[in-house]
C-alpha atoms as a PDB file:
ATOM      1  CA  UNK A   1     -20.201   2.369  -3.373  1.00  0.00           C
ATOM      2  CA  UNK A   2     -23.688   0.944  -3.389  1.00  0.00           C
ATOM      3  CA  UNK A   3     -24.356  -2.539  -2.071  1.00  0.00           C
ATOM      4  CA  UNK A   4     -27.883  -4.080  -3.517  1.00  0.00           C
ATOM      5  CA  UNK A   5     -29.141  -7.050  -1.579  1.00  0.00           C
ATOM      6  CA  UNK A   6     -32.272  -8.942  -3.714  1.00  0.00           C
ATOM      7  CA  UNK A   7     -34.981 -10.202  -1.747  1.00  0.00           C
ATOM      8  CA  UNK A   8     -32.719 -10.858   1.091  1.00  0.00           C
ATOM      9  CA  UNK A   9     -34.034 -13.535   3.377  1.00  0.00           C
ATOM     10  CA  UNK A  10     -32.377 -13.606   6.778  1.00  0.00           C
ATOM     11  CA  UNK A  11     -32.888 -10.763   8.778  1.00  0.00           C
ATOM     12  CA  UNK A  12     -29.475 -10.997  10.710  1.00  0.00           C
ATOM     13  CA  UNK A  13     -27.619 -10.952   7.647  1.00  0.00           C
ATOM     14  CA  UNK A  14     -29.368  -7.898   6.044  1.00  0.00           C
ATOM     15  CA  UNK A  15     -28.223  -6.302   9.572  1.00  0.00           C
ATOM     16  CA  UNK A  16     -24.899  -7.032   9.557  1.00  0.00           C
ATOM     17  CA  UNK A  17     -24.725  -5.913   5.988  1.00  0.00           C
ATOM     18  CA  UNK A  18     -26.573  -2.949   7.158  1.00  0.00           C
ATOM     19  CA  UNK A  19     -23.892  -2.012   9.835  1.00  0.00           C
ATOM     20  CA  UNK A  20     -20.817  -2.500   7.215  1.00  0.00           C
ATOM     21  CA  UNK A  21     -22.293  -0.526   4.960  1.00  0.00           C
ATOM     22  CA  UNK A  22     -22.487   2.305   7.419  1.00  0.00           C
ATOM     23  CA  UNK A  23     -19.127   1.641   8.471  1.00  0.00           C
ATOM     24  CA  UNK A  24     -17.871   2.308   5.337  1.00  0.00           C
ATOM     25  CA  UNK A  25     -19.998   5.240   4.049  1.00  0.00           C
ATOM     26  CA  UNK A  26     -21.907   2.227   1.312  1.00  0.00           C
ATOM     27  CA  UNK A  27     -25.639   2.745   0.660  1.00  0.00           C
ATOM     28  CA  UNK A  28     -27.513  -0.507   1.060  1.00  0.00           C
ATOM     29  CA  UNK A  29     -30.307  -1.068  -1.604  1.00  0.00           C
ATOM     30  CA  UNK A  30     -33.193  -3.659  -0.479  1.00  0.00           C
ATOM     31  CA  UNK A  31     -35.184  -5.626  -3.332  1.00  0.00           C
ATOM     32  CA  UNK A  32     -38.363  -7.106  -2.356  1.00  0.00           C
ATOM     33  CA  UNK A  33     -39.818  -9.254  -0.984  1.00  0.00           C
ATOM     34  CA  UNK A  34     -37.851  -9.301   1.878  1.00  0.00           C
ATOM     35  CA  UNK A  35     -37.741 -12.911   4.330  1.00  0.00           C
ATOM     36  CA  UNK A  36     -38.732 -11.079   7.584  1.00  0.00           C
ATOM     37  CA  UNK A  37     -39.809  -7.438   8.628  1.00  0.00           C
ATOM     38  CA  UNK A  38     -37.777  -4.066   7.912  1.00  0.00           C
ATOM     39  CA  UNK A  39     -38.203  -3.375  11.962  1.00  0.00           C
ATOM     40  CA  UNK A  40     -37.588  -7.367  12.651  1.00  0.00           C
ATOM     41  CA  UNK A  41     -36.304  -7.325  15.961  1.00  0.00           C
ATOM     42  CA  UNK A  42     -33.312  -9.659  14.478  1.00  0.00           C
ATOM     43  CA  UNK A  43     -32.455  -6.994  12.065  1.00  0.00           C
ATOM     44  CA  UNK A  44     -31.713  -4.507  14.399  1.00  0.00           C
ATOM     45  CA  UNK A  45     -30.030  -6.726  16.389  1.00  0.00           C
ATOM     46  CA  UNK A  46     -27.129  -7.406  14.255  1.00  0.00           C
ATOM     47  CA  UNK A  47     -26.953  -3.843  12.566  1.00  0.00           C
ATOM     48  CA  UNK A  48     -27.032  -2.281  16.234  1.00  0.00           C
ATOM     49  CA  UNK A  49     -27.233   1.349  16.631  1.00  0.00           C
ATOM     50  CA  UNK A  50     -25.844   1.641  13.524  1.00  0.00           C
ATOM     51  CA  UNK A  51     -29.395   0.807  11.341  1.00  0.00           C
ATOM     52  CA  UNK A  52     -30.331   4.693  12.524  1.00  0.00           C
ATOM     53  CA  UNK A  53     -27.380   6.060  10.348  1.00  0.00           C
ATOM     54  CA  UNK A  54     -27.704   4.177   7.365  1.00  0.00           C
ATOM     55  CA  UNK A  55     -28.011   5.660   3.795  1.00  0.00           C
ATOM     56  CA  UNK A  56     -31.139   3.044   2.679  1.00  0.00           C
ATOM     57  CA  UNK A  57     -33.443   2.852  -0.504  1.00  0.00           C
ATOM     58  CA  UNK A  58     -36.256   0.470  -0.891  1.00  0.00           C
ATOM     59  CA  UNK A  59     -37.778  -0.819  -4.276  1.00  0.00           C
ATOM     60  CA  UNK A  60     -40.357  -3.353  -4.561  1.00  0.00           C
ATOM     61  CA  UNK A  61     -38.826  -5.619  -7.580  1.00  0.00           C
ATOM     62  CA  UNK A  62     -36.125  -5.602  -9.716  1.00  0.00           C
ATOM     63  CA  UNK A  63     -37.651  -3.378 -12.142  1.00  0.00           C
ATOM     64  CA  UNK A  64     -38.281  -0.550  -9.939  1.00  0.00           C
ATOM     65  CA  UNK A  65     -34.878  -0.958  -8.852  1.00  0.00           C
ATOM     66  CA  UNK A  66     -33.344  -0.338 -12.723  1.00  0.00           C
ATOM     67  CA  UNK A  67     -36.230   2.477 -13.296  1.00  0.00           C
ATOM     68  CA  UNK A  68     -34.859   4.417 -10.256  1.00  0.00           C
ATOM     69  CA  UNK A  69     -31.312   3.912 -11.575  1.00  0.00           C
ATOM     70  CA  UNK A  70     -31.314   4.720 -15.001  1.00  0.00           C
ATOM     71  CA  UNK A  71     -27.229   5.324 -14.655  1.00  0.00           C
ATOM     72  CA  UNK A  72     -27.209   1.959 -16.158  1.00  0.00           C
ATOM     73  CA  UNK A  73     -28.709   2.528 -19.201  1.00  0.00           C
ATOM     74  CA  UNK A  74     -27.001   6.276 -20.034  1.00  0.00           C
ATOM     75  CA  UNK A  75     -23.635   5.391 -20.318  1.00  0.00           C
ATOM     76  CA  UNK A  76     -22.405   7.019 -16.722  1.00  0.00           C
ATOM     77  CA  UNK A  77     -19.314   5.869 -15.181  1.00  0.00           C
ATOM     78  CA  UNK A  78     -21.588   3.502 -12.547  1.00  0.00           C
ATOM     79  CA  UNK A  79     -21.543  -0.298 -13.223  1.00  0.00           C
ATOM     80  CA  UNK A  80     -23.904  -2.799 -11.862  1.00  0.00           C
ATOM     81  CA  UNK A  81     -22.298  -5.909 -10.969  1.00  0.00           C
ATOM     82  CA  UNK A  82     -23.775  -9.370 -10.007  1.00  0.00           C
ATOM     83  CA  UNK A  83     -21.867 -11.683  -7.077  1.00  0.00           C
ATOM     84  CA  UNK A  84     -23.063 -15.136  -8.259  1.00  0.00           C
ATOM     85  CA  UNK A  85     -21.142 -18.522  -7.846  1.00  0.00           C
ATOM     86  CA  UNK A  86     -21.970 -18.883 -11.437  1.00  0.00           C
ATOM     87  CA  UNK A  87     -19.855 -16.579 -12.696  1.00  0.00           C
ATOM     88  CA  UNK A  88     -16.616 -16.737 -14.608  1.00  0.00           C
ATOM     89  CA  UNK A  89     -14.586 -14.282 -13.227  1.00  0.00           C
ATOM     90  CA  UNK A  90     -13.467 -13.366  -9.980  1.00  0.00           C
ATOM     91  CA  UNK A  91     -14.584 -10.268  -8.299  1.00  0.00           C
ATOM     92  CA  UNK A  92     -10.636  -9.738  -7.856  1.00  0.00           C
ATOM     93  CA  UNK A  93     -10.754  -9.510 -12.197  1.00  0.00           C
ATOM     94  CA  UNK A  94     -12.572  -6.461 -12.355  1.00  0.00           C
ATOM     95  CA  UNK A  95     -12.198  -2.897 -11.855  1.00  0.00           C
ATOM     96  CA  UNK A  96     -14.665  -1.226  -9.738  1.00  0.00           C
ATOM     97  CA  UNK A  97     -15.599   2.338  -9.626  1.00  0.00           C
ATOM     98  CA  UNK A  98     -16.352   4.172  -6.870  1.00  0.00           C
ATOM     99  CA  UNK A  99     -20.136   4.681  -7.285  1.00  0.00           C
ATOM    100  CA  UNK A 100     -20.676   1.056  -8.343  1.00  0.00           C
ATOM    101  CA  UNK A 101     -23.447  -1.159  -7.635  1.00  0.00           C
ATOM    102  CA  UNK A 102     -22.943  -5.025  -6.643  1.00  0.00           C
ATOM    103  CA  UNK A 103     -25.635  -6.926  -5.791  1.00  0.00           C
ATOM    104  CA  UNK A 104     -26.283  -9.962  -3.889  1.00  0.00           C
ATOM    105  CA  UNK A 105     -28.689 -12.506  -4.502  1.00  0.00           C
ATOM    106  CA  UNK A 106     -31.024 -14.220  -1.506  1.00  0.00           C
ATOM    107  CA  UNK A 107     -29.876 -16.938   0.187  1.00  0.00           C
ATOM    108  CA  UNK A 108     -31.753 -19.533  -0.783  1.00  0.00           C
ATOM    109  CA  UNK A 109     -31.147 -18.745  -4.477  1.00  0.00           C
ATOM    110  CA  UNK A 110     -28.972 -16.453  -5.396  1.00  0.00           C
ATOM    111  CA  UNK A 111     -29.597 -13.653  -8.131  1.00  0.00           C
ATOM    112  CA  UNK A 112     -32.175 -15.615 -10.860  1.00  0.00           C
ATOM    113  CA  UNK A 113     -30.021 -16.145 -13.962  1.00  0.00           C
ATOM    114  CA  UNK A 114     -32.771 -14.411 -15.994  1.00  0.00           C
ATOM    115  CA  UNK A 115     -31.037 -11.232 -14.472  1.00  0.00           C
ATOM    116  CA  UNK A 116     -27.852 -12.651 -14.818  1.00  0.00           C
ATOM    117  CA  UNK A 117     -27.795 -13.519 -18.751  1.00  0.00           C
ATOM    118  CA  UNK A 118     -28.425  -9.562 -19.273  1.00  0.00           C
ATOM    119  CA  UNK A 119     -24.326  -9.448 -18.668  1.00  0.00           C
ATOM    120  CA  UNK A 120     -22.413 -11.832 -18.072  1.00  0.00           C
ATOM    121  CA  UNK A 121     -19.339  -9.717 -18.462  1.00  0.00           C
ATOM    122  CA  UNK A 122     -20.776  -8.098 -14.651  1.00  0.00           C
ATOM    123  CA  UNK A 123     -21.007 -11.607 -13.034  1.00  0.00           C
ATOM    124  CA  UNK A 124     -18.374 -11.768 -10.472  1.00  0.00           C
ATOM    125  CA  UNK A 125     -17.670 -14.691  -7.673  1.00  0.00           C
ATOM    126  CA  UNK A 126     -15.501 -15.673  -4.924  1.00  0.00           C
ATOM    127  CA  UNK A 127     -13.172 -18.172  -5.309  1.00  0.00           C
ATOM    128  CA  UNK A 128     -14.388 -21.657  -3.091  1.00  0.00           C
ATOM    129  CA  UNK A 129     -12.355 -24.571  -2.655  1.00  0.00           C
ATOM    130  CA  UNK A 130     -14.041 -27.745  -3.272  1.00  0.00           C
ATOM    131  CA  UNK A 131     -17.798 -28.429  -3.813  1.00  0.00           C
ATOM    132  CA  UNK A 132     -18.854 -25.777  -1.478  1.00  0.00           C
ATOM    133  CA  UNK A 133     -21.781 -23.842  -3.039  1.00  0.00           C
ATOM    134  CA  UNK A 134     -21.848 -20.153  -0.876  1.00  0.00           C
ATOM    135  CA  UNK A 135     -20.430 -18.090   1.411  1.00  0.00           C
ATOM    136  CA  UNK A 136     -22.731 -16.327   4.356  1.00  0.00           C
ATOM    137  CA  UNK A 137     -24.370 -13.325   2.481  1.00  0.00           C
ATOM    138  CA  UNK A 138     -22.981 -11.095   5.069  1.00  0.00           C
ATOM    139  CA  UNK A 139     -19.226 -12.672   4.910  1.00  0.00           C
ATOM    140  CA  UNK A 140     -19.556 -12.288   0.483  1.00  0.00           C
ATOM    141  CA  UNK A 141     -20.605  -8.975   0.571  1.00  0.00           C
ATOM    142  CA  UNK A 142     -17.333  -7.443   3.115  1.00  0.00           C
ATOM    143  CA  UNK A 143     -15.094  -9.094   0.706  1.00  0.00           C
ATOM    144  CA  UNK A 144     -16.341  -7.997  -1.966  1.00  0.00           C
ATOM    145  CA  UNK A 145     -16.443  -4.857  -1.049  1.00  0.00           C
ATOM    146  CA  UNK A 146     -13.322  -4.151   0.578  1.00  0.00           C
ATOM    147  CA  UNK A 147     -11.373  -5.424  -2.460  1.00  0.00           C
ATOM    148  CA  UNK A 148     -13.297  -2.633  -4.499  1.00  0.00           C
ATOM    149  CA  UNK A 149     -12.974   0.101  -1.831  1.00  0.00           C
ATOM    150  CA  UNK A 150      -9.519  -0.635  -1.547  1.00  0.00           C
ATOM    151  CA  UNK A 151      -9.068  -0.282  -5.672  1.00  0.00           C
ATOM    152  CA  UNK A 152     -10.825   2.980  -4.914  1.00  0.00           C
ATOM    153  CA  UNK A 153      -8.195   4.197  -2.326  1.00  0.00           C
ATOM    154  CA  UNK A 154     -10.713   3.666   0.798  1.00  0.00           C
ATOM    155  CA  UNK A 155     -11.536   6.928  -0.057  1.00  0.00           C
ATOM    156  CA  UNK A 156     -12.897   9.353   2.666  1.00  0.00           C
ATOM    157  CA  UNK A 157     -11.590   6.351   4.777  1.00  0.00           C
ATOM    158  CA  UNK A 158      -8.622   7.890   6.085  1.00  0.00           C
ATOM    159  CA  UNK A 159      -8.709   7.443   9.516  1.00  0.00           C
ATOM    160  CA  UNK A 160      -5.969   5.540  11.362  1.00  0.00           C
ATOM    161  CA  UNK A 161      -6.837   3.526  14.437  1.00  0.00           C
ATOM    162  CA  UNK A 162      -5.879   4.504  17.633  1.00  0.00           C
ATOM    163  CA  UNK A 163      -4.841   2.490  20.854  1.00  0.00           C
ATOM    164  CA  UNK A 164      -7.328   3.080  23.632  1.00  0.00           C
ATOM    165  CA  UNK A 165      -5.054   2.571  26.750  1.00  0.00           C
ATOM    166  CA  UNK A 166      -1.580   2.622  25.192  1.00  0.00           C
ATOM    167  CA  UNK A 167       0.130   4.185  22.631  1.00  0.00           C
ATOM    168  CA  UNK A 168       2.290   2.797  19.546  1.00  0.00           C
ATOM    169  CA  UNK A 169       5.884   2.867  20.104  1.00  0.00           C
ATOM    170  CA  UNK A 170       7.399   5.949  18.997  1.00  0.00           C
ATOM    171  CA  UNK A 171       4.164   8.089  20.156  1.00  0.00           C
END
């Protein structure tokens, strides 16, 4: 999977994004401008150790970012979708593949709908009660991800947990 964050704002969120995508083998694709530093202090923080081991690419707009990922123009099984509160659809509606792109707007503003309009068949949101307007970035992204990891088997994701000072009945 491939998580796309554009022109994130908050360094702690970008971190914590940072550290669930390396929890789950995702690579995490940064659109600039970015709201703080790459090595913010912040960053690092919330992605602990984990920033080291991350599978990252950096473009510096939205059109690099297409240019550098023409699968979206040939007709390859990868789809670029857009989490937006705008949407239609849920991101429970859809199908995901497993070398998908979904990407996040910033904060402050989500994803602009001039990118938005391009397919609006891709635009995908979470379900809010009432007249709240967002989730944390960081929150939107795990669930939205999970749910298409787990349509993709949690592949390579096999491992079971293990007790660390007991063991489960029957062990």
């Amino acid at each position: 999977m491939n998580i796309v964050l554009f022109e994130p704002e908050i360094p702690f969120n970008t971190g914590a994004i940072g550290r669930t995508c390396v929890a789950t083998g995702t690579k995490l694709h940064l659109i600039r401008p970015y709201g703080f530093r790459i090595n913010d202090r912040e960053l690092k923080r919330a992605g602990l150790d984990y920033w080291k081991k991350l599978n990252l690419a950096e473009y510096n707009n939205y059109q690099d970012f297409i240019e550098r990922n023409p699968v979206f123009s040939t007709g390859k099984e990868q789809k670029l979708w857009y989490a937006t509160t705008k949407a239609r659809q849920t991101y429970a509606d859809v199908s995901y593949g497993a070398e998908d792109f979904i990407m996040f707007g910033k904060e402050s503003a989500g994803i602009p709908e001039e990118i938005l309009i391009s397919d609006p068949s891709a635009c995908i949101r979470i379900p809010m009660y009432g007249e709240e307007r967002s989730l944390n970035l960081s929150n939107a992204v795990s669930i939205i991800l999970y749910e298409a990891l787990r349509q993709n088997g949690f592949d390579g994701m096999e491992k079971a947990g293990e007790l660390h000072r007991l063991s489960w009945e029957g062990e």
